[in-house]
PDB file of N, CA and C in Angstrom:
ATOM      1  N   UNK A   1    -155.246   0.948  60.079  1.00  0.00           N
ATOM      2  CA  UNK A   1    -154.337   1.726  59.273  1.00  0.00           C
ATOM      3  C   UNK A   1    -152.996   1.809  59.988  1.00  0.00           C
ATOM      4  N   UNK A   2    -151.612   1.204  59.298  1.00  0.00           N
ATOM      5  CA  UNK A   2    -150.748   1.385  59.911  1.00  0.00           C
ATOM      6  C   UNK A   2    -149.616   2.665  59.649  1.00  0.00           C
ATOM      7  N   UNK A   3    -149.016   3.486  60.643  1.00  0.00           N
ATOM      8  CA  UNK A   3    -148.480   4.251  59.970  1.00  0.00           C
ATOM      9  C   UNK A   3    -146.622   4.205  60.247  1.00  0.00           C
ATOM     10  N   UNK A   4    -146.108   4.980  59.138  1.00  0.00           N
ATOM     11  CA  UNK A   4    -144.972   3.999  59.048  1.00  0.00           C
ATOM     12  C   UNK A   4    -144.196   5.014  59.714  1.00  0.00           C
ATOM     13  N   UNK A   5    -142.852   3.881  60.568  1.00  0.00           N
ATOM     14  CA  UNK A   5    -142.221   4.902  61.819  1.00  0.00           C
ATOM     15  C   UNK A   5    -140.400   4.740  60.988  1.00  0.00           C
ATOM     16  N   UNK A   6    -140.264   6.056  60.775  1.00  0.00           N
ATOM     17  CA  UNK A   6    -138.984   5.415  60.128  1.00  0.00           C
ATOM     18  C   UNK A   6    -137.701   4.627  60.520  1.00  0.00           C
ATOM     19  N   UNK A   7    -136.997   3.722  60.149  1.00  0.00           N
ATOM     20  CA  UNK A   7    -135.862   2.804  60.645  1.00  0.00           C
ATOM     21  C   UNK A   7    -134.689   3.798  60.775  1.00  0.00           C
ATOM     22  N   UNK A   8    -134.510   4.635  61.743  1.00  0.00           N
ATOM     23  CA  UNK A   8    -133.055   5.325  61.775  1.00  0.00           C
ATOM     24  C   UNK A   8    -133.668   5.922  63.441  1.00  0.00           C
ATOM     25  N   UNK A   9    -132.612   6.335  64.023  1.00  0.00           N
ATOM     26  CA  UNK A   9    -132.348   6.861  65.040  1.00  0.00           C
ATOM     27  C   UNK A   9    -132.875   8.103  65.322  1.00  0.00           C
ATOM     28  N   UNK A  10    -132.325   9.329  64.387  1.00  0.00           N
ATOM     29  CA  UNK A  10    -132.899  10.330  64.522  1.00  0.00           C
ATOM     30  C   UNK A  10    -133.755  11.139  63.300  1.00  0.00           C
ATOM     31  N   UNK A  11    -134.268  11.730  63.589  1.00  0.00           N
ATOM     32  CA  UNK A  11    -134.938  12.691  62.268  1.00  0.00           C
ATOM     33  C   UNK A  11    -134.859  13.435  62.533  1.00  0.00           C
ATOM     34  N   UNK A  12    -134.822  14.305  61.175  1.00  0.00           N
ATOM     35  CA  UNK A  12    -134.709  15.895  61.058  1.00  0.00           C
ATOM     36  C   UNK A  12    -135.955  16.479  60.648  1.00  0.00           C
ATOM     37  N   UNK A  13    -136.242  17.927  60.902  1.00  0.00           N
ATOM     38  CA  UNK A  13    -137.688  18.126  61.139  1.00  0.00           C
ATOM     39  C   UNK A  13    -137.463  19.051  60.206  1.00  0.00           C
ATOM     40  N   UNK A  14    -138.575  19.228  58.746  1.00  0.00           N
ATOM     41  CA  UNK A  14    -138.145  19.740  57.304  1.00  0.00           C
ATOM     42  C   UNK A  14    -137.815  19.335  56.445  1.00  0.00           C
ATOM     43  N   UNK A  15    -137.229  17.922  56.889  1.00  0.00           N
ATOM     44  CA  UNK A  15    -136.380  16.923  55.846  1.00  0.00           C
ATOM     45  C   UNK A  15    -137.122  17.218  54.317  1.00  0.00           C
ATOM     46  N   UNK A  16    -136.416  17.231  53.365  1.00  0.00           N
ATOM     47  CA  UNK A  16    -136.369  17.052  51.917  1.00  0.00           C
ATOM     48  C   UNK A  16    -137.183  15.429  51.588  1.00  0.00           C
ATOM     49  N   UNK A  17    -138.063  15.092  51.346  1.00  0.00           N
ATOM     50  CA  UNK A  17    -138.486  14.122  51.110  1.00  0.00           C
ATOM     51  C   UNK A  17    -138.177  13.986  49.384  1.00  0.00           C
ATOM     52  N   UNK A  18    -137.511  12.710  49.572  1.00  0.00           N
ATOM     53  CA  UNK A  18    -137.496  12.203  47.973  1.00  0.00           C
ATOM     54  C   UNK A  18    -137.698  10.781  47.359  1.00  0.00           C
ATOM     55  N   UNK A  19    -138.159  10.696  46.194  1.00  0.00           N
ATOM     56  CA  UNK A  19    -138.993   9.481  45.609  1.00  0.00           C
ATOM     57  C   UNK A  19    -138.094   8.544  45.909  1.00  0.00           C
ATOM     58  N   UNK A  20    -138.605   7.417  46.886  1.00  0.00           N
ATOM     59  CA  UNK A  20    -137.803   6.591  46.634  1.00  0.00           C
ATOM     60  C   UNK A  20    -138.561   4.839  46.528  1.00  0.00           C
ATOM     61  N   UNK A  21    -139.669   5.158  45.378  1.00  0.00           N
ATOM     62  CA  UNK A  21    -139.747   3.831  44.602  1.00  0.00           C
ATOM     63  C   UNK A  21    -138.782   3.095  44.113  1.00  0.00           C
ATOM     64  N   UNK A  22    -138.208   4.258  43.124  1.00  0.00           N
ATOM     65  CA  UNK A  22    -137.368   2.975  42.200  1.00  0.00           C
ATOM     66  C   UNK A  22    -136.049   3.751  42.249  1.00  0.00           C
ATOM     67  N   UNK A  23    -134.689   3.376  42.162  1.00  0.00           N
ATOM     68  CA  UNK A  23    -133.532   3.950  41.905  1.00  0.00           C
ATOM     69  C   UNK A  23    -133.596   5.161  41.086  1.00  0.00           C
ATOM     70  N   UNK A  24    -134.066   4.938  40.034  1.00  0.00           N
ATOM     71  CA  UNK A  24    -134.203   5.703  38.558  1.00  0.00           C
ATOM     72  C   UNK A  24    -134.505   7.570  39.644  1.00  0.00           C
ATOM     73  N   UNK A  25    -135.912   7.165  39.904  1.00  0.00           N
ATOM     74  CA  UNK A  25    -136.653   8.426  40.467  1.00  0.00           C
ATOM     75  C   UNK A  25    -136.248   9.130  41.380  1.00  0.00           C
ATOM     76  N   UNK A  26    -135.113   7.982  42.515  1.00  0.00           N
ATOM     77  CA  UNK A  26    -134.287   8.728  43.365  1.00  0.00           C
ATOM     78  C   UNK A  26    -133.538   9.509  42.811  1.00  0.00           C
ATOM     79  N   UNK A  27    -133.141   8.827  42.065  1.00  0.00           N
ATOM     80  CA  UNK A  27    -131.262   9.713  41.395  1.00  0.00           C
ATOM     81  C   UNK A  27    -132.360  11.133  40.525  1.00  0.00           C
ATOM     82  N   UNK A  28    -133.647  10.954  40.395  1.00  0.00           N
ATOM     83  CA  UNK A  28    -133.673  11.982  39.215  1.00  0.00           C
ATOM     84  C   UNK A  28    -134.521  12.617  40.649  1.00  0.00           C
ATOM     85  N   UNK A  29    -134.702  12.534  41.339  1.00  0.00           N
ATOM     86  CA  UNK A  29    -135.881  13.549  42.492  1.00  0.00           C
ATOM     87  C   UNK A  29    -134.163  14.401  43.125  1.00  0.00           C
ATOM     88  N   UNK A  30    -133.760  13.658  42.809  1.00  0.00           N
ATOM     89  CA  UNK A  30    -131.879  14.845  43.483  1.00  0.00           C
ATOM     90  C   UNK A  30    -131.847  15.252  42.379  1.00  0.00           C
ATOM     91  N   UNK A  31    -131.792  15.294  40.962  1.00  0.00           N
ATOM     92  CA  UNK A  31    -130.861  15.691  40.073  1.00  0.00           C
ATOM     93  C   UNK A  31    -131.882  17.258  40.113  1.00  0.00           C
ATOM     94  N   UNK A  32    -133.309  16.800  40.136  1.00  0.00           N
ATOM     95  CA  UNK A  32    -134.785  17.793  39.623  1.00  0.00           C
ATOM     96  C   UNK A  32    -134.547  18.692  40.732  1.00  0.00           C
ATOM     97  N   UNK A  33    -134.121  18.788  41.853  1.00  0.00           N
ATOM     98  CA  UNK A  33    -133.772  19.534  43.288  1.00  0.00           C
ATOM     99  C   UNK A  33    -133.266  20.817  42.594  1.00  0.00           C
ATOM    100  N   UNK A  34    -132.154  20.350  42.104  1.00  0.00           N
ATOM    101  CA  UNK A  34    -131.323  21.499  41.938  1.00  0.00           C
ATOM    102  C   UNK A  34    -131.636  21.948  40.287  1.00  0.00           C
ATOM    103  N   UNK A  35    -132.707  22.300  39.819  1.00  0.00           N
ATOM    104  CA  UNK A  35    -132.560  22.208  37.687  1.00  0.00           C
ATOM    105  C   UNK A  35    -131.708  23.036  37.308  1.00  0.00           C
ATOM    106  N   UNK A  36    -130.884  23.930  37.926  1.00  0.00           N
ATOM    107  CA  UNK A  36    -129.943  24.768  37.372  1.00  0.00           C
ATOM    108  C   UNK A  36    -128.706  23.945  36.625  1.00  0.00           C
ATOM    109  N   UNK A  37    -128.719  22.849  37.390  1.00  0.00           N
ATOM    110  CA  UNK A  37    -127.277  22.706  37.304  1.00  0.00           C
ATOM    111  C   UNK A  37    -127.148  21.365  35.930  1.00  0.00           C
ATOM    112  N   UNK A  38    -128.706  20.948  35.620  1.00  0.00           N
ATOM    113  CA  UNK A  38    -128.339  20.517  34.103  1.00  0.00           C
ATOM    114  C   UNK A  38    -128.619  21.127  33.289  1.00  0.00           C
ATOM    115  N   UNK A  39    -128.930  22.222  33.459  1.00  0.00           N
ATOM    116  CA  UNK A  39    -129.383  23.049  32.584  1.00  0.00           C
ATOM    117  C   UNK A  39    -127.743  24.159  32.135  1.00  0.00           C
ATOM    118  N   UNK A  40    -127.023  24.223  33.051  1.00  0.00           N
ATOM    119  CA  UNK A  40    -125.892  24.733  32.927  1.00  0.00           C
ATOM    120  C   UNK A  40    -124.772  23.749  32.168  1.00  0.00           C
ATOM    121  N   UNK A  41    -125.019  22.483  32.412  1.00  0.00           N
ATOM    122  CA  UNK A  41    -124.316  21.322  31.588  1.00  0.00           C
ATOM    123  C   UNK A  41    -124.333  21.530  30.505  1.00  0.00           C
ATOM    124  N   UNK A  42    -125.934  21.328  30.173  1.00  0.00           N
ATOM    125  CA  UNK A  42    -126.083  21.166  28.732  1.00  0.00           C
ATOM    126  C   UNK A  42    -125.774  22.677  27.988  1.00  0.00           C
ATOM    127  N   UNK A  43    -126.131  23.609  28.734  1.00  0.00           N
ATOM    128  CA  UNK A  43    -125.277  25.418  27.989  1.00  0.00           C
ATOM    129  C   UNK A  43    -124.055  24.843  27.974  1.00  0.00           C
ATOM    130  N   UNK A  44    -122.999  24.133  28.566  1.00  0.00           N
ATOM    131  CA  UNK A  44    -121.681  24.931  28.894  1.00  0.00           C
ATOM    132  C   UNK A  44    -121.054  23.296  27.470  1.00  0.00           C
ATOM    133  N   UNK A  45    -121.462  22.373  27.522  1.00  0.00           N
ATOM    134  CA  UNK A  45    -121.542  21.841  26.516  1.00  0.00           C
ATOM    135  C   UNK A  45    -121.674  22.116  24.836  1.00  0.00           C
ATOM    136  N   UNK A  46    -122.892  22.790  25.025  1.00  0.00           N
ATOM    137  CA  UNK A  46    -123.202  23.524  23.588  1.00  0.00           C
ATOM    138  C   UNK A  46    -121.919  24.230  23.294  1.00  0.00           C
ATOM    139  N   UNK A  47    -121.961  25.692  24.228  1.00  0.00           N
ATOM    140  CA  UNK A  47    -121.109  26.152  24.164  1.00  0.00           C
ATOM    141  C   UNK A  47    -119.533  25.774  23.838  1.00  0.00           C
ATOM    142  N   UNK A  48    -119.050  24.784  24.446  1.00  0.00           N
ATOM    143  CA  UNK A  48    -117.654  23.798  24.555  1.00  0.00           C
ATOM    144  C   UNK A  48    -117.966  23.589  22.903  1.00  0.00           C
ATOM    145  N   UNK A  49    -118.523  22.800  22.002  1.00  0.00           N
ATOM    146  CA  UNK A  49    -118.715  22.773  20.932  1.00  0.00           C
ATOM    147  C   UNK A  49    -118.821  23.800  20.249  1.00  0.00           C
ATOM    148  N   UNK A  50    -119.254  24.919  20.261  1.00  0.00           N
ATOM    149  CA  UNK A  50    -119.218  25.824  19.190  1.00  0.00           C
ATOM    150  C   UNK A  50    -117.814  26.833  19.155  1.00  0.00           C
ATOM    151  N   UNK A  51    -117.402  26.665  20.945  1.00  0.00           N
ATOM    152  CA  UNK A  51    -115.785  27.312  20.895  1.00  0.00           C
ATOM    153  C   UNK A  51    -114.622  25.958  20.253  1.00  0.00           C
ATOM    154  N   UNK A  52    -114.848  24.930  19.799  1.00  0.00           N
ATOM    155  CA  UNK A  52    -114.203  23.756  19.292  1.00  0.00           C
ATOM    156  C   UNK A  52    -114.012  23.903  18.039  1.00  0.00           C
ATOM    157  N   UNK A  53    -115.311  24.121  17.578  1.00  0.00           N
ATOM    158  CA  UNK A  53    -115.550  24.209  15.885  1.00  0.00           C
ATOM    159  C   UNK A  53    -115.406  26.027  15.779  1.00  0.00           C
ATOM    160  N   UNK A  54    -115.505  26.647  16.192  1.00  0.00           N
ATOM    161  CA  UNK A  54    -114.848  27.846  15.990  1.00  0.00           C
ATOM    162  C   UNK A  54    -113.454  28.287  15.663  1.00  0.00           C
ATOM    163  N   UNK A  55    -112.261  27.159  16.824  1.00  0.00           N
ATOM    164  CA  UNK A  55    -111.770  27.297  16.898  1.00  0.00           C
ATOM    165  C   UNK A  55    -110.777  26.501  14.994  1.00  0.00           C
ATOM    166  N   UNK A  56    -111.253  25.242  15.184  1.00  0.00           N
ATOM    167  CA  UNK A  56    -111.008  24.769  13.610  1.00  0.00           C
ATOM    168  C   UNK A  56    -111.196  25.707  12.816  1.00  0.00           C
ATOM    169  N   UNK A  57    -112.463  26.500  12.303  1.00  0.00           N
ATOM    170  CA  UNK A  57    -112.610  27.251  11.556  1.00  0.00           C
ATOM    171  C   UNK A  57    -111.670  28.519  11.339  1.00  0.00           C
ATOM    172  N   UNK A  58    -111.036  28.454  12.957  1.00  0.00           N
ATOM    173  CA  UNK A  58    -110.020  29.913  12.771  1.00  0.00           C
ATOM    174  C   UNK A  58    -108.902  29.279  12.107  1.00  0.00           C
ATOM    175  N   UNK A  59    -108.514  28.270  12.418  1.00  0.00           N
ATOM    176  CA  UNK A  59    -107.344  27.381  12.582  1.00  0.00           C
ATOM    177  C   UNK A  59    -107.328  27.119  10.722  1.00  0.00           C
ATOM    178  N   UNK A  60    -108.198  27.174   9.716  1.00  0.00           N
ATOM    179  CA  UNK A  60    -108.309  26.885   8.368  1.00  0.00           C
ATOM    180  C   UNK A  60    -108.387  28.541   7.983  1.00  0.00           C
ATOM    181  N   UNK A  61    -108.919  29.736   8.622  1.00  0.00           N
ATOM    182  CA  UNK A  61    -108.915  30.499   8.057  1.00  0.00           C
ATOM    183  C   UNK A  61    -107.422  31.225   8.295  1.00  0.00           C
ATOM    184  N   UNK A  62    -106.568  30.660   9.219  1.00  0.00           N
ATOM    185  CA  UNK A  62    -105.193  31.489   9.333  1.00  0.00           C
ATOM    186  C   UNK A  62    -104.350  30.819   8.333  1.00  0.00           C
ATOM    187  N   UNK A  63    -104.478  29.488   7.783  1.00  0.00           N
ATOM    188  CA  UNK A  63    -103.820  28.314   6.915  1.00  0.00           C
ATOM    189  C   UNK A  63    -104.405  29.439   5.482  1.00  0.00           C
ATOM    190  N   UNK A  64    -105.263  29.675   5.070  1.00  0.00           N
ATOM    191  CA  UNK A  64    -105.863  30.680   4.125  1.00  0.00           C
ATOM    192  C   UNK A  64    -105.180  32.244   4.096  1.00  0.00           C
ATOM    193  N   UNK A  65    -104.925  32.775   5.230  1.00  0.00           N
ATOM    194  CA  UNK A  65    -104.366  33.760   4.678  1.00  0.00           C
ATOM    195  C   UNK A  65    -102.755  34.089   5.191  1.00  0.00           C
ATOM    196  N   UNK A  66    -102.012  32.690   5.414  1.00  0.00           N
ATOM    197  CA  UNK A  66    -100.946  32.145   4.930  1.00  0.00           C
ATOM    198  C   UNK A  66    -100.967  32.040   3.486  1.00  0.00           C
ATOM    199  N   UNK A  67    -101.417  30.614   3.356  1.00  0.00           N
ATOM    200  CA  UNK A  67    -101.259  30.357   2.094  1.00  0.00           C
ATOM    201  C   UNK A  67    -101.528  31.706   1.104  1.00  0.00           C
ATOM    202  N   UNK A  68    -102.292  32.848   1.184  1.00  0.00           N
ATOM    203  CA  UNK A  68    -103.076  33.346  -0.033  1.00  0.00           C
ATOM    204  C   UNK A  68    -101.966  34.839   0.187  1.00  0.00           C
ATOM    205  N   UNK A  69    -101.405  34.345   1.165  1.00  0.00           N
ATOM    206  CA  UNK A  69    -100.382  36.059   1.145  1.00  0.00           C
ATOM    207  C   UNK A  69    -101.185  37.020   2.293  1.00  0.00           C
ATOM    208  N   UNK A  70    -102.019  36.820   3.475  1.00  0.00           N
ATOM    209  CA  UNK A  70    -102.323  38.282   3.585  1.00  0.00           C
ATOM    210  C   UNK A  70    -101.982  38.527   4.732  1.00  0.00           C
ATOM    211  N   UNK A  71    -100.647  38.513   4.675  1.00  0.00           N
ATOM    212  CA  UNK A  71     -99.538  39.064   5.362  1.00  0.00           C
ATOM    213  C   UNK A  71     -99.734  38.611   6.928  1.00  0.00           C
ATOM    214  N   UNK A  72     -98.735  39.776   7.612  1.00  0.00           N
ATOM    215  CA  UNK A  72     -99.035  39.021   9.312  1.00  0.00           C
ATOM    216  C   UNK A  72     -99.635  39.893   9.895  1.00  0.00           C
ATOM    217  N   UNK A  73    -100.807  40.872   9.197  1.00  0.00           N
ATOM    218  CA  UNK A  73    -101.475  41.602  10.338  1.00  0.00           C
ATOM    219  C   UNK A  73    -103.150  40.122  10.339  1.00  0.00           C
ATOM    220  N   UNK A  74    -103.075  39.381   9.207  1.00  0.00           N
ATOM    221  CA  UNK A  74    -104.060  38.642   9.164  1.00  0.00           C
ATOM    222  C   UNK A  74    -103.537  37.681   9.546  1.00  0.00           C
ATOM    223  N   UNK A  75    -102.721  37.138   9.966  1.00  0.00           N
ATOM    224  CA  UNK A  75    -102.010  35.722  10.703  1.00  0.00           C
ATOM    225  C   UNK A  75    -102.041  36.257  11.989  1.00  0.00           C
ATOM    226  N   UNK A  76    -101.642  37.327  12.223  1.00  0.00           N
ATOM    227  CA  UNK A  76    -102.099  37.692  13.595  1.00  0.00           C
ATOM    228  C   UNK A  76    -103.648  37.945  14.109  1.00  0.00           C
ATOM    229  N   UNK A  77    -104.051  38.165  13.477  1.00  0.00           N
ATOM    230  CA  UNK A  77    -105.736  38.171  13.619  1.00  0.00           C
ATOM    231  C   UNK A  77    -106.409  36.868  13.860  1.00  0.00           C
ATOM    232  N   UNK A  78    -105.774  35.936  12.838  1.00  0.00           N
ATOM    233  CA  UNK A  78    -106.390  34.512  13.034  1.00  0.00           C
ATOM    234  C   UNK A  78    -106.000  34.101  14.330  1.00  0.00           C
ATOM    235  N   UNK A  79    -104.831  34.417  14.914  1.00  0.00           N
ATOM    236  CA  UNK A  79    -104.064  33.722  15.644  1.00  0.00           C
ATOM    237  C   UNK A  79    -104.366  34.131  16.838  1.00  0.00           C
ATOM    238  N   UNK A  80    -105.176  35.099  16.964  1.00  0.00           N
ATOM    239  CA  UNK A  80    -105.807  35.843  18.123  1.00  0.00           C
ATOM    240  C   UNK A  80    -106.940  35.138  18.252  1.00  0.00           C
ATOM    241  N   UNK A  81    -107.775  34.927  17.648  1.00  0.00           N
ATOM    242  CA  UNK A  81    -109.437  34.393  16.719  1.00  0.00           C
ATOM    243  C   UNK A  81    -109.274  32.948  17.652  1.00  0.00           C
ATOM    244  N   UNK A  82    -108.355  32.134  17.258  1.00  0.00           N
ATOM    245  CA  UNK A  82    -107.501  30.797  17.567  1.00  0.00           C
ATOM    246  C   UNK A  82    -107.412  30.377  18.991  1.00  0.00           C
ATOM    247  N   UNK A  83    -106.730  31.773  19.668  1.00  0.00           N
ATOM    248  CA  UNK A  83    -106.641  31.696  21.274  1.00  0.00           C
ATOM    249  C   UNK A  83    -107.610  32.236  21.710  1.00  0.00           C
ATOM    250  N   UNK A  84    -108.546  32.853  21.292  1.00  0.00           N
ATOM    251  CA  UNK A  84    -109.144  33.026  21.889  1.00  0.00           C
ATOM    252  C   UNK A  84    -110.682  31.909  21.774  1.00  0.00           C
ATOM    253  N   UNK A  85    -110.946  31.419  20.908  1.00  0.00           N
ATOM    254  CA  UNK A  85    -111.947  30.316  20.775  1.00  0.00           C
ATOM    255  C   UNK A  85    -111.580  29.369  21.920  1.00  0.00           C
ATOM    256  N   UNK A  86    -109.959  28.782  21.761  1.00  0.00           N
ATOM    257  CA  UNK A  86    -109.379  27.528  22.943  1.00  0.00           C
ATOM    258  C   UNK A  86    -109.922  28.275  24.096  1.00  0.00           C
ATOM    259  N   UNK A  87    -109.702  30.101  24.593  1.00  0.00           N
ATOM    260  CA  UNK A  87    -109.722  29.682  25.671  1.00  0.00           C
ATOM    261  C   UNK A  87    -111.272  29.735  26.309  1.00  0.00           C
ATOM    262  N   UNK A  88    -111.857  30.107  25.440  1.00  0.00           N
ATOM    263  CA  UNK A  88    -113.435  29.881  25.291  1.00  0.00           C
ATOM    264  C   UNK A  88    -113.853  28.463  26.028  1.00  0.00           C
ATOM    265  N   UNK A  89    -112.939  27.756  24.801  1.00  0.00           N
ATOM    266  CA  UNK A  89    -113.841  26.188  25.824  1.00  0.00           C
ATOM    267  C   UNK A  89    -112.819  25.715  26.722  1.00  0.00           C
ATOM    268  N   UNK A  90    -111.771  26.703  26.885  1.00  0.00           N
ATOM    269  CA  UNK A  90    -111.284  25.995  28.337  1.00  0.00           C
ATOM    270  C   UNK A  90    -112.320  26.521  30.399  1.00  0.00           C
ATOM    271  N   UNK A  91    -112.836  28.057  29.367  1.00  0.00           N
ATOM    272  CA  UNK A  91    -114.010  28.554  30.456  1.00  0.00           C
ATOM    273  C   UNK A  91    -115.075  27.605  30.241  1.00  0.00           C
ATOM    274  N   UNK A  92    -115.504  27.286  29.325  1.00  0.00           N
ATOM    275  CA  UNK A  92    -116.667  26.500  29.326  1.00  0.00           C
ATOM    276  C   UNK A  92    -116.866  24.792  29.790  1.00  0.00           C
ATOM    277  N   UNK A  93    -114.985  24.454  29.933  1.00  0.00           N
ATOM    278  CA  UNK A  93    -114.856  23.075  30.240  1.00  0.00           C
ATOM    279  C   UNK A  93    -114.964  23.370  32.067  1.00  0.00           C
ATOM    280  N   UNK A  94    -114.268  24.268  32.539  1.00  0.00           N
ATOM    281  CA  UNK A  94    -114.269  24.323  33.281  1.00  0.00           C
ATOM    282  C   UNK A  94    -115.732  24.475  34.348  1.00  0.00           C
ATOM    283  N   UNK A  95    -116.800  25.300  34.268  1.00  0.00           N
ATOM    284  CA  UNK A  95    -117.740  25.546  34.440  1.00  0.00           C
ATOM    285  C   UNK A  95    -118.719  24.151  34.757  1.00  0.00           C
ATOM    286  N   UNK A  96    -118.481  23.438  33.152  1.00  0.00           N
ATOM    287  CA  UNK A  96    -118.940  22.207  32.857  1.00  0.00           C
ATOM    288  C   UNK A  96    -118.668  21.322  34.064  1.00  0.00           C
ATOM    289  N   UNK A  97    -117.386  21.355  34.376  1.00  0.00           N
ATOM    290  CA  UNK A  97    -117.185  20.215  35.544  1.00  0.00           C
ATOM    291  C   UNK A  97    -117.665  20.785  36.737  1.00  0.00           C
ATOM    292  N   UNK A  98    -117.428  21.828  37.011  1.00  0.00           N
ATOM    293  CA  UNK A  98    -117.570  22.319  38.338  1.00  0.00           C
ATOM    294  C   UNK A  98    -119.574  21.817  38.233  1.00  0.00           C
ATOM    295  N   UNK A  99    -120.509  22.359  37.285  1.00  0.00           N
ATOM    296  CA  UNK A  99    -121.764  22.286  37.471  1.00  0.00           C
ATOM    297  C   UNK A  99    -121.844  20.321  37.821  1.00  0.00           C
ATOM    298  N   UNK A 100    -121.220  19.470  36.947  1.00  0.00           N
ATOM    299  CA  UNK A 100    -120.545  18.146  37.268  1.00  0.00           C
ATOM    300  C   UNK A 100    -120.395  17.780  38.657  1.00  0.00           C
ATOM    301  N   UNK A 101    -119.536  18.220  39.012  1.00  0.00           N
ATOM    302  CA  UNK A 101    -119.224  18.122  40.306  1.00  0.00           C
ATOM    303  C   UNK A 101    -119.729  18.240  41.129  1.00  0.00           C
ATOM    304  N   UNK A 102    -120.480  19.377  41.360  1.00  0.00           N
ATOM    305  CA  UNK A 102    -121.502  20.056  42.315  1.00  0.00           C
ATOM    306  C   UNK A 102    -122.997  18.989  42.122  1.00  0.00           C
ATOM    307  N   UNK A 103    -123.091  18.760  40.720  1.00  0.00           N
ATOM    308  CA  UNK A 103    -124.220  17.843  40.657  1.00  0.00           C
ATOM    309  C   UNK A 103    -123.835  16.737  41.700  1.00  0.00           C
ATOM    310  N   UNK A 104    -123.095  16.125  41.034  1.00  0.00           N
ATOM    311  CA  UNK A 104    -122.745  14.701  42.052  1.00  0.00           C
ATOM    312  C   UNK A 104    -122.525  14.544  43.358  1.00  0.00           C
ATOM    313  N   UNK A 105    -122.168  15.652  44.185  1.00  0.00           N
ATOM    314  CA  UNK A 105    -122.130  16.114  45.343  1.00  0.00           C
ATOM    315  C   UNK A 105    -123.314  16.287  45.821  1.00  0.00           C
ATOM    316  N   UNK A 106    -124.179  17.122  45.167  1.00  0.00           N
ATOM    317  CA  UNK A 106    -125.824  17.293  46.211  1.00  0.00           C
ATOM    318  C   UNK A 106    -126.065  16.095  45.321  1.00  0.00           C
ATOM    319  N   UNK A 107    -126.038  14.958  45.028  1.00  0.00           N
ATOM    320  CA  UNK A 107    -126.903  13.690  45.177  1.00  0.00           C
ATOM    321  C   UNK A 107    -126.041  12.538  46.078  1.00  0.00           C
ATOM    322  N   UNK A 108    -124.951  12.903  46.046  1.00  0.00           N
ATOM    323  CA  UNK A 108    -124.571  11.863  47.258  1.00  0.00           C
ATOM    324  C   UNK A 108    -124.860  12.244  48.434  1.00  0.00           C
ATOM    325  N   UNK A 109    -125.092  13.297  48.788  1.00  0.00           N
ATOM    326  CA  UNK A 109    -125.830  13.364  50.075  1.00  0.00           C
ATOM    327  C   UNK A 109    -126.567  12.609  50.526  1.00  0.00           C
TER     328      UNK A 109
END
């Protein structure tokens, strides 16, 4: 029975052992390490989409109460509705990359 001595200089004692059959299992035995952080992708994604299409929807309902007359306490309402959806998915873009980022970082390790 032979047992296997690893090819590097030094070792660390605790080391993180990870799959390394095939490429695929490496990249996913790092990604599975950390599950927060696709799991925060895919929220901050969803999210990014529903502050997008929110934001259209405000963006047709202020064109509506233009067009229909209802004055500027409701153009101001939309227009609040409006900035505030953008800045919705500008928190949620942001988040998005950072969980991004941070992913790609603990797997290049």
């Amino acid at each position: 029975m032979a047992t296997t001595v690893p090819q590097r200089e030094f070792t660390i004692t605790g080391e993180y052992e990870y799959d390394r059959r095939t490429p695929t299992r490496w990249v996913l035995a790092h990604v599975w390490r950390y599950p927060w952080l696709p799991i925060v992708f895919v929220l901050t994604v969803i999210g990014m989409a529903v502050a997008q299409s929110f934001g259209a929807i405000s963006i047709g309902r202020a064109f509506d109460a233009l067009i229909g007359g209802g004055g500027a306490a409701a153009l101001g309402a939309a227009a609040l509705w409006v900035t505030a959806s953008y800045l919705g998915y500008g928190a949620f873009d942001i988040v998005n990359s950072l969980a991004l980022r941070v992913l790609g970082q603990r797997v290049e390790r």
